[in-house]
Protein backbone atom coordinates (compact mmCIF):
# COMPACT_ATOMS: atom_id res chain seq x y z
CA UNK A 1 -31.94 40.48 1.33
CA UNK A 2 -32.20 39.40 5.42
CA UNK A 3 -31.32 36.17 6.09
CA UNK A 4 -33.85 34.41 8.17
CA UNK A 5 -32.94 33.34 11.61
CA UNK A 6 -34.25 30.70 13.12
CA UNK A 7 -37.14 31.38 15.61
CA UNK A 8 -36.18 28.83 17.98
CA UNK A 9 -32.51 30.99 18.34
CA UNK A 10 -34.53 34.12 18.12
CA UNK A 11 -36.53 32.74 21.82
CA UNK A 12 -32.92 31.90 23.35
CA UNK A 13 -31.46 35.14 21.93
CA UNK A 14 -34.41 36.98 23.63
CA UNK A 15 -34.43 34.65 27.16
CA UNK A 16 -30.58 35.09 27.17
CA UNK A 17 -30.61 39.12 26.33
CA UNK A 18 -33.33 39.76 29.14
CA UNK A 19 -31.82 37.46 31.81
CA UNK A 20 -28.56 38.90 31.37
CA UNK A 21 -30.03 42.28 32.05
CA UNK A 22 -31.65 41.20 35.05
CA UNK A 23 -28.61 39.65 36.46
CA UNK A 24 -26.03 42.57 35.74
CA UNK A 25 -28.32 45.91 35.02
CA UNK A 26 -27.43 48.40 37.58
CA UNK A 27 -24.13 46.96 38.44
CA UNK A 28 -20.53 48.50 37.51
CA UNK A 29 -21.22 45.81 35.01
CA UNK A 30 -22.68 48.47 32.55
CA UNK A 31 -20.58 51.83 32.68
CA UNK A 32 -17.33 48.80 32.10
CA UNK A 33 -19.39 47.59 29.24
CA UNK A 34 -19.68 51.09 27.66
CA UNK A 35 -15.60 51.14 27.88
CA UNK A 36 -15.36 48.14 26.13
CA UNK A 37 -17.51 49.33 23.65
CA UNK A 38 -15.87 52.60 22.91
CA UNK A 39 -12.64 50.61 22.71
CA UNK A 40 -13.88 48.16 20.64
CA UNK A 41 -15.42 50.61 18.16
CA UNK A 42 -14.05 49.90 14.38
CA UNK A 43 -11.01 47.98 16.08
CA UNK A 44 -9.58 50.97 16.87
CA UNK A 45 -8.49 50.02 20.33
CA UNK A 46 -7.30 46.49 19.11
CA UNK A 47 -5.65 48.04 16.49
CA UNK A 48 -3.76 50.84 18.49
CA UNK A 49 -2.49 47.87 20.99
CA UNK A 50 -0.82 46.25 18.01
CA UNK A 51 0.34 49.28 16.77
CA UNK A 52 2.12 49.86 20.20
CA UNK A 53 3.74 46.24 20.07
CA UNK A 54 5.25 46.95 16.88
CA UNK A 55 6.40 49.99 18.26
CA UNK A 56 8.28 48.18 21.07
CA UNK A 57 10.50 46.42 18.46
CA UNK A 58 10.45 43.00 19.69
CA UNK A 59 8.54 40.38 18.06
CA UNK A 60 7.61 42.99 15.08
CA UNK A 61 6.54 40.28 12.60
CA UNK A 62 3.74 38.35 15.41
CA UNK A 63 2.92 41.46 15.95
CA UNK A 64 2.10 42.36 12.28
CA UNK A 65 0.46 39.48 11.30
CA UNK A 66 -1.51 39.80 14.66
CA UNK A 67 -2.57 43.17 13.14
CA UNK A 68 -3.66 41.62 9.94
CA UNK A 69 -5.30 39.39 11.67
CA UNK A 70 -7.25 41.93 13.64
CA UNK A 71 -7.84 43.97 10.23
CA UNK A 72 -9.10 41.07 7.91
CA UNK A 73 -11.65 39.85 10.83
CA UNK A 74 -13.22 43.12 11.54
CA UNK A 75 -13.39 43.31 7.73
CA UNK A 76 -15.00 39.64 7.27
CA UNK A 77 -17.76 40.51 10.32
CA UNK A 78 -18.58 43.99 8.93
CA UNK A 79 -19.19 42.10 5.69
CA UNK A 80 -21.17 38.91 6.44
CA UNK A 81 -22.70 41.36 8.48
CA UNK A 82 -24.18 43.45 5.13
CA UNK A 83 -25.03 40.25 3.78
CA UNK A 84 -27.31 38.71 6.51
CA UNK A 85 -28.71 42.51 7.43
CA UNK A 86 -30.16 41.03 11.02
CA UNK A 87 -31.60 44.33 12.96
CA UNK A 88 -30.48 44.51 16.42
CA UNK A 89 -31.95 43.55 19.46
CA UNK A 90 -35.63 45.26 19.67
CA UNK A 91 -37.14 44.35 23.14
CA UNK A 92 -39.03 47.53 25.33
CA UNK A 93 -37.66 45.86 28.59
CA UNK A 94 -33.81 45.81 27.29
CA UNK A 95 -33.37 48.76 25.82
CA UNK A 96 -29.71 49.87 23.76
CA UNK A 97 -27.92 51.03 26.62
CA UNK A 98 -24.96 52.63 23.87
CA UNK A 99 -25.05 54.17 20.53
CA UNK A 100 -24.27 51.78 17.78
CA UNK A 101 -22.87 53.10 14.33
CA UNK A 102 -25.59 51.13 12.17
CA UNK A 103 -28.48 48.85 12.56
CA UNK A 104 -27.29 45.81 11.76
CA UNK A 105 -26.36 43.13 14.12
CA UNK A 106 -25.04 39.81 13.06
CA UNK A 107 -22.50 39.37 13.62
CA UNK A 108 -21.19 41.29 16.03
CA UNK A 109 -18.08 43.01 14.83
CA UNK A 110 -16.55 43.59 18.34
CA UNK A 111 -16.81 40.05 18.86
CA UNK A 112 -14.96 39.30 15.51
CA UNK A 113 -11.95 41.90 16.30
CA UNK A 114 -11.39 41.06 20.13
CA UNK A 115 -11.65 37.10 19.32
CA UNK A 116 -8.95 37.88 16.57
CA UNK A 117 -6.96 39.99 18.84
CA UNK A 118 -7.03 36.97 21.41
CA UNK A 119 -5.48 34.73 18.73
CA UNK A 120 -3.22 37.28 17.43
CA UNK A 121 -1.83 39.16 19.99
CA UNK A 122 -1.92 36.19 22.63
CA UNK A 123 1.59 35.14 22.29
CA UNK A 124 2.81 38.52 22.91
CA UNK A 125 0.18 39.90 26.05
CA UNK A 126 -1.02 36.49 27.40
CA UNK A 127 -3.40 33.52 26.41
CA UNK A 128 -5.20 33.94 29.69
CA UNK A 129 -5.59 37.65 30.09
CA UNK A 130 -6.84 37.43 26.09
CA UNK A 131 -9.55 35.08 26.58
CA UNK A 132 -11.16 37.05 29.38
CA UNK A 133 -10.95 40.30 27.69
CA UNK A 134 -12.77 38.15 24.83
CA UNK A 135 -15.20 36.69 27.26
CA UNK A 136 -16.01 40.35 28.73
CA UNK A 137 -16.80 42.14 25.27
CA UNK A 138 -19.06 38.99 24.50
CA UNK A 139 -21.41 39.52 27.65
CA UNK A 140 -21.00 43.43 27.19
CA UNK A 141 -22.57 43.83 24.07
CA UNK A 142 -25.84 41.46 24.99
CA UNK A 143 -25.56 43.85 28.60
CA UNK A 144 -25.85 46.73 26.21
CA UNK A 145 -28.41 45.27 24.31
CA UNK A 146 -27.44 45.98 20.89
CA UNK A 147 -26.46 42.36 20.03
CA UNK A 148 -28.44 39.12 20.05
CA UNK A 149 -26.18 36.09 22.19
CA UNK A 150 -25.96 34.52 18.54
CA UNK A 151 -24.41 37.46 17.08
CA UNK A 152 -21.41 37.46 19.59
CA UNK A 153 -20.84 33.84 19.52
CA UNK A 154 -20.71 33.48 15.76
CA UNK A 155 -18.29 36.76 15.43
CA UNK A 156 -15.89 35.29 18.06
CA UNK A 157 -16.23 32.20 16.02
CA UNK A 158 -15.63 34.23 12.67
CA UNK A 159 -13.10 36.52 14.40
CA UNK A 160 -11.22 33.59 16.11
CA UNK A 161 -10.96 31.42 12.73
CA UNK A 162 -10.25 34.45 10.53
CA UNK A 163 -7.10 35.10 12.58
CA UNK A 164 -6.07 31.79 13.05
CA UNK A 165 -6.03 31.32 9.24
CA UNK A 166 -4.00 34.56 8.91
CA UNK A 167 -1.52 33.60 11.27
CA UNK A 168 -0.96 29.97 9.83
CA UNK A 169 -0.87 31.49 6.91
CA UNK A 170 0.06 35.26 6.39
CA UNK A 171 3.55 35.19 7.34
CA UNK A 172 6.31 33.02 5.98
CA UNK A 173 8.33 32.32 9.00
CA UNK A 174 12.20 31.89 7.92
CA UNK A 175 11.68 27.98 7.23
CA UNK A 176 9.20 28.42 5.27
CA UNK A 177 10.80 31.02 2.63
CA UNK A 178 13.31 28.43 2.18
C-alpha cells in the first residue's frame, strides 16, 4: 500500500528539488554531497563515530545510549519508510546524481540517523558542529536528487524525536536506579 502525498507538497517538493539544483549543481556542493552520502549509508559512519567514543573511555554510557539512539532511528525511518513506499524523486531535469540502495524515499533514512546522531552524540562532539552536519546531509540528499524536501524534513523530525526519547529514556542515570 503507498500512502498518498499530498499534491500541493508534491509541487513544493518538485519547486524546492529543481531550485536547489540550479543554485548548487556544478559546485563542490555535489562531489561533498556524495561523501555525505557514502557516510551516511545504513548509519555506518554515525555508527563507527560512536563506536570510536566508546572506545575513548570517557563518557561510555552517553555514548551508548547515543548509539542506541542512532540504531533505533535508522531502524524507525527504514520502517515507516516500507510502510508509506513513496518512490523517489522522478524529474528528467534533476536526475539521481548517487546510487541509492532501494526505491523508496520517505523518509529519508540519512536524515533520521544524522538528526539522531545530533541529539545523541551532541554532548560529547558539539551542539553546533552537530546541527550543521545535520543541516548539510538534509540539502545533500535533495542536491542528489534521490529525496523529496519532505522526506528529509520529516526523517530529521523522526530521527531527532526517536533519539531524544531514547536518551530521556534508555539509560537509568545513577538517580534514577535508586
Amino acid at each position: 500500500m503507498t500512502v498518498p502525498i499530498p499534491s500541493a507538497v508534491v509541487l513544493v517538493d518538485h519547486a524546492l528539488l529543481r531550485s536547489t539544483r540550479r543554485l548548487l549543481g556544478g559546485t563542490p556542493a555535489v562531489p561533498l554531497a556524495r561523501g555525505l552520502s557514502h557516510f551516511g549509508e545504513h548509519a555506518l559512519g554515525w555508527l563507527a563515530l560512536g563506536a570510536c567514543g566508546l572506545l575513548t573511555g570517557r563518557r561510555r554510557q552517553e555514548w551508548a545510549t547515543g548509539l542506541a539512539g542512532v540504531v533505533v532511528a535508522h531502524a524507525s525511518g527504514v520502517l515507516v519508510k516500507r510502510v508509506v513506499r513513496r518512490v523517489r524523486p522522478a524529474l528528467e531535469d534533476v536526475p539521481a546524481l548517487v546510487a541509492t540502495p532501494s526505491r523508496l524515499s520517505f523518509p529519508s533514512a540519512h536524515s533520521c540517523s544524522t538528526a539522531a546522531a545530533a541529539v545523541g552524540f551532541g554532548p560529547m562532539v558539539g551542539r553546533p558542529a552537530m546541527a550543521g552536519v545535520t543541516g548539510l546531509m538534509l540539502v545533500s540528499r535533495v542536491l542528489l536528487g534521490v529525496h523529496h524536501p519532505s522526506d528529509v524534513v520529516t526523517g530529521a523530525v523522526l530521527g531527532a524525536g526517536t533519539a531524544g526519547l531514547v536518551r530521556r529514556y534508555g539509560t537509568l542515570s545513577p538517580a534514577r536506579r535508586a
